[in-house]
PDB file of N, CA and C in Angstrom:
ATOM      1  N   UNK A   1      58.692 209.462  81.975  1.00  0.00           N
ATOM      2  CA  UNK A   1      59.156 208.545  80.950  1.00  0.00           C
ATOM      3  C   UNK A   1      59.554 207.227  81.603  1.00  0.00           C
ATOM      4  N   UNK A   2      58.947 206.256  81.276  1.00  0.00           N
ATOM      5  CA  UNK A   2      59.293 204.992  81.615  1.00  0.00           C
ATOM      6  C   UNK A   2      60.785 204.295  80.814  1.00  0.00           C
ATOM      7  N   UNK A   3      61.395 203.658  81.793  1.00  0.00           N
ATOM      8  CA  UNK A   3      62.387 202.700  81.615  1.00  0.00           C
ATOM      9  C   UNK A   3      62.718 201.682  80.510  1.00  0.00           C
ATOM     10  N   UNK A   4      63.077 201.268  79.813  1.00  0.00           N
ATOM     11  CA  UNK A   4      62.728 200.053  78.897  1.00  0.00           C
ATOM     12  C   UNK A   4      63.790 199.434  78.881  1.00  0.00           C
ATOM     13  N   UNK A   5      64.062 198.185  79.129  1.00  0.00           N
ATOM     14  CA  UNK A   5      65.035 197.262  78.467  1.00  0.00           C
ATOM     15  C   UNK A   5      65.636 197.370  76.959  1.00  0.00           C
ATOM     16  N   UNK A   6      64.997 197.995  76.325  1.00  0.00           N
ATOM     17  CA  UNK A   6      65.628 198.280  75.174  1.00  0.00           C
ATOM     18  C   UNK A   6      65.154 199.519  74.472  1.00  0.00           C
ATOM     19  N   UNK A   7      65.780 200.008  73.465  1.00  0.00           N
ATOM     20  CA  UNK A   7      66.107 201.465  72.859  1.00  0.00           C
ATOM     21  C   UNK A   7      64.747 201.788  72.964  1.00  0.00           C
ATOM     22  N   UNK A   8      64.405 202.318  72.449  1.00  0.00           N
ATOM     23  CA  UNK A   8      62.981 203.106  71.516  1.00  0.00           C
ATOM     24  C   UNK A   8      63.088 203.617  70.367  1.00  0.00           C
ATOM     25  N   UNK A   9      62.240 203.126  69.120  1.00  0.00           N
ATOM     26  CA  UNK A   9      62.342 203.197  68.072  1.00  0.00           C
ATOM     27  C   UNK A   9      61.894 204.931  67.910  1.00  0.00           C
ATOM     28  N   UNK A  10      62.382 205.884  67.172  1.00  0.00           N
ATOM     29  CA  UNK A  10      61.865 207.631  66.959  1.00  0.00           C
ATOM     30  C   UNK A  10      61.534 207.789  65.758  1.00  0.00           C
ATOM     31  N   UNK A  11      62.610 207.076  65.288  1.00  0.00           N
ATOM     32  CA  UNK A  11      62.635 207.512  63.664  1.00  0.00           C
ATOM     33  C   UNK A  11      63.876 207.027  62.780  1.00  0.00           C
ATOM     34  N   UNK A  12      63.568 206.874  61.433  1.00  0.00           N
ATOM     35  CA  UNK A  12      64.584 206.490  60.663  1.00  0.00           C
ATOM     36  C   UNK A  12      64.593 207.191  59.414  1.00  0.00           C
ATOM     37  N   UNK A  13      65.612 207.631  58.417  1.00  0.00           N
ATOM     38  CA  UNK A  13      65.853 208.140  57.496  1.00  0.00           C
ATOM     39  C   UNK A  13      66.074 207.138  56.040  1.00  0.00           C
ATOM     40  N   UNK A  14      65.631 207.197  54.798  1.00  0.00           N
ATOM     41  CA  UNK A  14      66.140 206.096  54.424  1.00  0.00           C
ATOM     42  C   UNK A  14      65.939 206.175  52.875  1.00  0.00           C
ATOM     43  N   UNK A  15      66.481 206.367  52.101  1.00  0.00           N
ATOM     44  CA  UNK A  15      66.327 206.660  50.251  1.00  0.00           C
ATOM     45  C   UNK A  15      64.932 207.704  50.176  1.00  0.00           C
ATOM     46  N   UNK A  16      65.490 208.882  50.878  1.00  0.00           N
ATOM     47  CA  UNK A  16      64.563 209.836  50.997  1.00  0.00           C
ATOM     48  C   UNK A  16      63.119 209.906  51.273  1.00  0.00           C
ATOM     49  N   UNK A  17      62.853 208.628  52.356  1.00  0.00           N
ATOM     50  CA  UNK A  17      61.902 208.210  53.063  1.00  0.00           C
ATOM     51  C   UNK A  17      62.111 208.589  54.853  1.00  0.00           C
ATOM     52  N   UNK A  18      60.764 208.844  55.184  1.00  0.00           N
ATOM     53  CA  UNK A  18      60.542 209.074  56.648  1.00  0.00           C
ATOM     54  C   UNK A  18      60.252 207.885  57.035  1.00  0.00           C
ATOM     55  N   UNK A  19      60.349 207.414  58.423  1.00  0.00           N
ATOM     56  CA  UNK A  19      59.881 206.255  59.116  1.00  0.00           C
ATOM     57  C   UNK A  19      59.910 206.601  60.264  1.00  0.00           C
ATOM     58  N   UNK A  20      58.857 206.837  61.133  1.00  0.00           N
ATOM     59  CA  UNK A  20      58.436 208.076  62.148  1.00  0.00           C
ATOM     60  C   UNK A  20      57.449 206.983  63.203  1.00  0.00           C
ATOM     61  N   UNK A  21      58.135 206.803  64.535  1.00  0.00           N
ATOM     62  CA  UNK A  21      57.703 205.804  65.307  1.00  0.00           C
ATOM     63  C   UNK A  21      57.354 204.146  64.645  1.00  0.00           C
ATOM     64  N   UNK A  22      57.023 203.698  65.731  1.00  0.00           N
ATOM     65  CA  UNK A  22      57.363 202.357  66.119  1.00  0.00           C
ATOM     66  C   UNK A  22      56.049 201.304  64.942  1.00  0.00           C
ATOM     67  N   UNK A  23      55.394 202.219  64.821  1.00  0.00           N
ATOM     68  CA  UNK A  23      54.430 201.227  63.659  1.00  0.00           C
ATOM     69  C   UNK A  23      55.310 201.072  62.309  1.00  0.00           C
ATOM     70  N   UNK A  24      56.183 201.800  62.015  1.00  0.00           N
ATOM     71  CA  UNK A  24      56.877 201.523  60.822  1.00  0.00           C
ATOM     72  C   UNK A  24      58.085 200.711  61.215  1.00  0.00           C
ATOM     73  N   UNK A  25      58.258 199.938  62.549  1.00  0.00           N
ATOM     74  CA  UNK A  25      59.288 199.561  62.922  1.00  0.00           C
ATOM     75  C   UNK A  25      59.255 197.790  61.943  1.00  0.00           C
ATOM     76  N   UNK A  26      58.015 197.421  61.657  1.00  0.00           N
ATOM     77  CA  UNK A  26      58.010 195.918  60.804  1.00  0.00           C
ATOM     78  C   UNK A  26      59.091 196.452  59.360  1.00  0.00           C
ATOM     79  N   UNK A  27      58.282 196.908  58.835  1.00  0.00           N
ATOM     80  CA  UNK A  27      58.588 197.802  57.827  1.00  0.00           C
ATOM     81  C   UNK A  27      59.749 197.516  57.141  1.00  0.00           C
ATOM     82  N   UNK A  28      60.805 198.300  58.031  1.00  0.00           N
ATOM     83  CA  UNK A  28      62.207 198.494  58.137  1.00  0.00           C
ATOM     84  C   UNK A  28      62.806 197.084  58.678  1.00  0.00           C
ATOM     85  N   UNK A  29      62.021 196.347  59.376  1.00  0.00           N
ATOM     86  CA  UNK A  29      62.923 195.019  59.683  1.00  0.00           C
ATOM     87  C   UNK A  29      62.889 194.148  59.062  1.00  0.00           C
ATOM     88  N   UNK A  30      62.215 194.290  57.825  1.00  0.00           N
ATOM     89  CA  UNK A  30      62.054 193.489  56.684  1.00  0.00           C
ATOM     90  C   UNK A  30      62.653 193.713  54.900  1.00  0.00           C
ATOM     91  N   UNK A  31      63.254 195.237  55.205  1.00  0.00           N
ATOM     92  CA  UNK A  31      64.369 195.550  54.281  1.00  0.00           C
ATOM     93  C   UNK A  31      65.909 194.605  53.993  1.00  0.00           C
ATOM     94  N   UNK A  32      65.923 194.441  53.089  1.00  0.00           N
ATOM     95  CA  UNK A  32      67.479 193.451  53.009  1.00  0.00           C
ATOM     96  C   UNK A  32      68.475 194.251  53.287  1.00  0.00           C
ATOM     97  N   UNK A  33      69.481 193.544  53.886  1.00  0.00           N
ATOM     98  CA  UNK A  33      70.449 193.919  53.926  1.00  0.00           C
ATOM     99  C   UNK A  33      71.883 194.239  52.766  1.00  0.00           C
ATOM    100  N   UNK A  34      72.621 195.551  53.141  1.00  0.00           N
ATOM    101  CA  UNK A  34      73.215 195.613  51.677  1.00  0.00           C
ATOM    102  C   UNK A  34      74.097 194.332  51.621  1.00  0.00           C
ATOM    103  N   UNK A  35      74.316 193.538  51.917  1.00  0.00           N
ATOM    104  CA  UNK A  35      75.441 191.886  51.580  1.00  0.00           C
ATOM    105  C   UNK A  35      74.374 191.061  51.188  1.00  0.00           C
ATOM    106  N   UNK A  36      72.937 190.706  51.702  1.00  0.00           N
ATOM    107  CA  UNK A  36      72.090 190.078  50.410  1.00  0.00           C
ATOM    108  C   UNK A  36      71.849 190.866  49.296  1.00  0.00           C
ATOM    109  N   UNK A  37      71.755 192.440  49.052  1.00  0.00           N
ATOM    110  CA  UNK A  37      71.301 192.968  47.868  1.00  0.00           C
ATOM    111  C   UNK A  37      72.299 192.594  46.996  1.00  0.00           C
ATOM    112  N   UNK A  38      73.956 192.665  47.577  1.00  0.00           N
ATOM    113  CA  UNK A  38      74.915 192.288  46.723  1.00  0.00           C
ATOM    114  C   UNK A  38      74.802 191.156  45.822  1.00  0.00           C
ATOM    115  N   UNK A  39      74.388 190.210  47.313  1.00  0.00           N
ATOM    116  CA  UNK A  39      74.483 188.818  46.653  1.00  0.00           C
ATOM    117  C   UNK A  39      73.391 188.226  45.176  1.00  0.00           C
ATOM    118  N   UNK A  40      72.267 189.031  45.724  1.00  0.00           N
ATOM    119  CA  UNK A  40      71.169 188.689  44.730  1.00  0.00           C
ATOM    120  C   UNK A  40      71.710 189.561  43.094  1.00  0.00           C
ATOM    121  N   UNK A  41      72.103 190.068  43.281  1.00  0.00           N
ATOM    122  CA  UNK A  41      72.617 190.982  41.839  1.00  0.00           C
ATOM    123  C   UNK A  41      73.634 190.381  41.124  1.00  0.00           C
ATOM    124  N   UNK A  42      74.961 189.891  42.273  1.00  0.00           N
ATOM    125  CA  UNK A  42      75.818 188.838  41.714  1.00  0.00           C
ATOM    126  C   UNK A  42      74.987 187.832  41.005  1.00  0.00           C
ATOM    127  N   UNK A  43      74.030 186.983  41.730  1.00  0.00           N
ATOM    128  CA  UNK A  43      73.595 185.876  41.162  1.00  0.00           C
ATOM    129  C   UNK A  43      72.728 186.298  39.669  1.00  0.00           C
ATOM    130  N   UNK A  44      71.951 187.526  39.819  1.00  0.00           N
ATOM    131  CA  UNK A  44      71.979 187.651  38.791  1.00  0.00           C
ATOM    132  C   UNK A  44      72.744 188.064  37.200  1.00  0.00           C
ATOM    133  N   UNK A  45      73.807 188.721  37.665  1.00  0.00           N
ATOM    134  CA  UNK A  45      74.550 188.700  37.025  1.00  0.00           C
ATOM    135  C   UNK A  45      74.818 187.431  35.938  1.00  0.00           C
ATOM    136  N   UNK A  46      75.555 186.559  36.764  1.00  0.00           N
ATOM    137  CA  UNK A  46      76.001 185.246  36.755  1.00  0.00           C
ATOM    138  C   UNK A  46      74.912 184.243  35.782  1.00  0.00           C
ATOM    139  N   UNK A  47      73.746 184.428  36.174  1.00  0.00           N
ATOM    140  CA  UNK A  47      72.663 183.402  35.645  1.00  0.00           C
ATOM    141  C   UNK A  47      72.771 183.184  34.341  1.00  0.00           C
ATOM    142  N   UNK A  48      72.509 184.686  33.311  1.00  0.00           N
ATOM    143  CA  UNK A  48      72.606 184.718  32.172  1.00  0.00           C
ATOM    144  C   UNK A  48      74.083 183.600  31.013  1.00  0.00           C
ATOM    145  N   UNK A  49      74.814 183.768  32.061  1.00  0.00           N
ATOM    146  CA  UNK A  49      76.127 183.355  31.379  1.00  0.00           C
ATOM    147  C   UNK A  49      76.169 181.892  31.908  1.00  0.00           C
ATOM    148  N   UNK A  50      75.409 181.542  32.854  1.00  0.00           N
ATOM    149  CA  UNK A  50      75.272 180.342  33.151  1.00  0.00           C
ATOM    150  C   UNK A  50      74.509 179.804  31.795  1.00  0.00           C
ATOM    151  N   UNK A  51      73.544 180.366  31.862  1.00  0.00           N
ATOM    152  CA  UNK A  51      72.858 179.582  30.513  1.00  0.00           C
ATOM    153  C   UNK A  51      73.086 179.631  29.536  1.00  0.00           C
ATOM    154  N   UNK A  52      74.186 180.981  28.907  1.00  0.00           N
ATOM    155  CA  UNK A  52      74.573 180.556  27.823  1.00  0.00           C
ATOM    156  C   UNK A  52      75.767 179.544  27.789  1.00  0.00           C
ATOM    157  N   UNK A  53      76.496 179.022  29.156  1.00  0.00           N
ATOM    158  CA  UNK A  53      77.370 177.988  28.721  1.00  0.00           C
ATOM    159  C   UNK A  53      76.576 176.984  28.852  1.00  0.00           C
ATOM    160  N   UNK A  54      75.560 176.913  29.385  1.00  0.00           N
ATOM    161  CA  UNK A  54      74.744 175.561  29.162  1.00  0.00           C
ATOM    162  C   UNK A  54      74.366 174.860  27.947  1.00  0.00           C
ATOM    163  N   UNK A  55      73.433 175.823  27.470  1.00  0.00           N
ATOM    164  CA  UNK A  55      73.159 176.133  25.795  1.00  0.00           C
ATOM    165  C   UNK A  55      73.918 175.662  24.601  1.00  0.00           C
ATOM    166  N   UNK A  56      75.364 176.263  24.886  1.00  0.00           N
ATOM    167  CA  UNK A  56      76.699 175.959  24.315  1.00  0.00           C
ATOM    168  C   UNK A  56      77.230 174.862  24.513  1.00  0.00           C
ATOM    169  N   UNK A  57      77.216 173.937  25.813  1.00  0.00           N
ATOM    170  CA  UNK A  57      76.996 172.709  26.516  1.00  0.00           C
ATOM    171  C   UNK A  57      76.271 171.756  25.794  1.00  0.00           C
ATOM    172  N   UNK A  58      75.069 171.944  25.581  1.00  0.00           N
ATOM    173  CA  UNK A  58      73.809 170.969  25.125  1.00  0.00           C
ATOM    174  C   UNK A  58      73.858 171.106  23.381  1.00  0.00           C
ATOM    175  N   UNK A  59      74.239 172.378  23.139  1.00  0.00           N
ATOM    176  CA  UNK A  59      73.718 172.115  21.694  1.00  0.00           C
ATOM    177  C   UNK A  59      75.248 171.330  21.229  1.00  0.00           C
ATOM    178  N   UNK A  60      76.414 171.604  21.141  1.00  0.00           N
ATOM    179  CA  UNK A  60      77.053 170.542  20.908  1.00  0.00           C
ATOM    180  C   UNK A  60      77.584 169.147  20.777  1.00  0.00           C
ATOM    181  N   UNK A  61      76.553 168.620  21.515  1.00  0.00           N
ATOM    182  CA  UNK A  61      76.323 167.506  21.741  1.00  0.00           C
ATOM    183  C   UNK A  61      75.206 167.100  21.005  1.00  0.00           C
ATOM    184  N   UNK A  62      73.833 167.856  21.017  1.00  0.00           N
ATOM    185  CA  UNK A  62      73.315 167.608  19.912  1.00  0.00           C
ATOM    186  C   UNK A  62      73.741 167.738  18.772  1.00  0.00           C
ATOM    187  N   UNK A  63      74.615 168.910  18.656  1.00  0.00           N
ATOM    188  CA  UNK A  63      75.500 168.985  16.728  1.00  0.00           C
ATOM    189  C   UNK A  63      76.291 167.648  16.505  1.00  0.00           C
ATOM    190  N   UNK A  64      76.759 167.314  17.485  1.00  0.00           N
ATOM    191  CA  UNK A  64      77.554 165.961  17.376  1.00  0.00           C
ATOM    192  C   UNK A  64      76.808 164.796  16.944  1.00  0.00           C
ATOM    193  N   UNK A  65      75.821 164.546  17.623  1.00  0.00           N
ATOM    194  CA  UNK A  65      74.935 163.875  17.422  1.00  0.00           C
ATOM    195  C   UNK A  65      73.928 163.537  16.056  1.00  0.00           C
ATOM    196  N   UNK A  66      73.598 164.718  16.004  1.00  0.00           N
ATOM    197  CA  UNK A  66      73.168 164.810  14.694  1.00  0.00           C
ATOM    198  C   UNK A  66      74.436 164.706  13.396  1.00  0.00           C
ATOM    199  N   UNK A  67      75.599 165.009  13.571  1.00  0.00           N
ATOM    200  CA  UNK A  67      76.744 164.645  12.466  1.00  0.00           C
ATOM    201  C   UNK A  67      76.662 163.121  12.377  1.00  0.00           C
ATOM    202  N   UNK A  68      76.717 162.097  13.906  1.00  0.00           N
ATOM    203  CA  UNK A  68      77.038 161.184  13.903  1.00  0.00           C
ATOM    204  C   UNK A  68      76.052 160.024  13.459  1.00  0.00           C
ATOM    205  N   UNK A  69      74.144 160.626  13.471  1.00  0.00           N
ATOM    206  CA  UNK A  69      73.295 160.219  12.833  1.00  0.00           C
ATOM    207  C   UNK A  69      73.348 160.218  11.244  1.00  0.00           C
ATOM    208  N   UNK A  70      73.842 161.727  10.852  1.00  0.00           N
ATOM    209  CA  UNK A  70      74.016 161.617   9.336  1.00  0.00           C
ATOM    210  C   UNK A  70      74.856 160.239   8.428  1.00  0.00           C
ATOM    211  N   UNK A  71      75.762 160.657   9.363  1.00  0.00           N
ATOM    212  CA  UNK A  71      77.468 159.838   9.054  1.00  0.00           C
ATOM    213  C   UNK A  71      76.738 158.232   8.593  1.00  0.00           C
ATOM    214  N   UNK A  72      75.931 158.107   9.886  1.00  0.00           N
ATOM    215  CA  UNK A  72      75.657 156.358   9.460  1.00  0.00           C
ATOM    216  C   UNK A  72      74.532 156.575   8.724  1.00  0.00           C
ATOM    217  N   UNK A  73      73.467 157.162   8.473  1.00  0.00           N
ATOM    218  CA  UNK A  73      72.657 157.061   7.056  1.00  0.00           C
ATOM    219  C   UNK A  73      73.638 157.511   5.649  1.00  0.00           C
ATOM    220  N   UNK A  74      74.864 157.556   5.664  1.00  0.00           N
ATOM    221  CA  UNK A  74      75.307 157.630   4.403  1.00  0.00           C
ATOM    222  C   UNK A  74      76.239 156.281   4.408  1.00  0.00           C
ATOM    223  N   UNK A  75      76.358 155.162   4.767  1.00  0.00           N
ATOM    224  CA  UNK A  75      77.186 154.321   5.113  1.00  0.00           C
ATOM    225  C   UNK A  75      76.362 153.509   4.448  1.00  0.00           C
TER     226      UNK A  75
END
């Protein structure tokens, strides 16, 4: 058995998946990590309610708008 500067990949276990030597080693180094999975779920979370205060944002201003168009065609 030769020496290596670093570990050797054998195997990994993983949401009831095998990953069995070093060709599946890309694989696995391209899985997210659980603090981005968090993060991406937060953001989604978040998005929806972003747009409905946007929505809620914009159309009031158009309701305003449109009151304040009426207002002066009855003048």
């Amino acid at each position: 058995r030769k020496k290596h500067d670093r570990p050797i990949f054998k195997a990994a276990h993983l949401n009831d998946a095998f990953y069995i030597g070093e060709e599946h080693l890309d694989a696995l180094s391209e899985l997210k990590s659980k603090d981005e999975i968090i993060s991406e779920i937060i953001t989604l979370l978040q998005s929806p309610a972003k747009n409905v205060i946007s929505s809620l944002k914009s159309g009031s201003s158009k309701l305003s708008g449109i009151v304040k168009t009426l207002a002066e065609r009855t003048e």
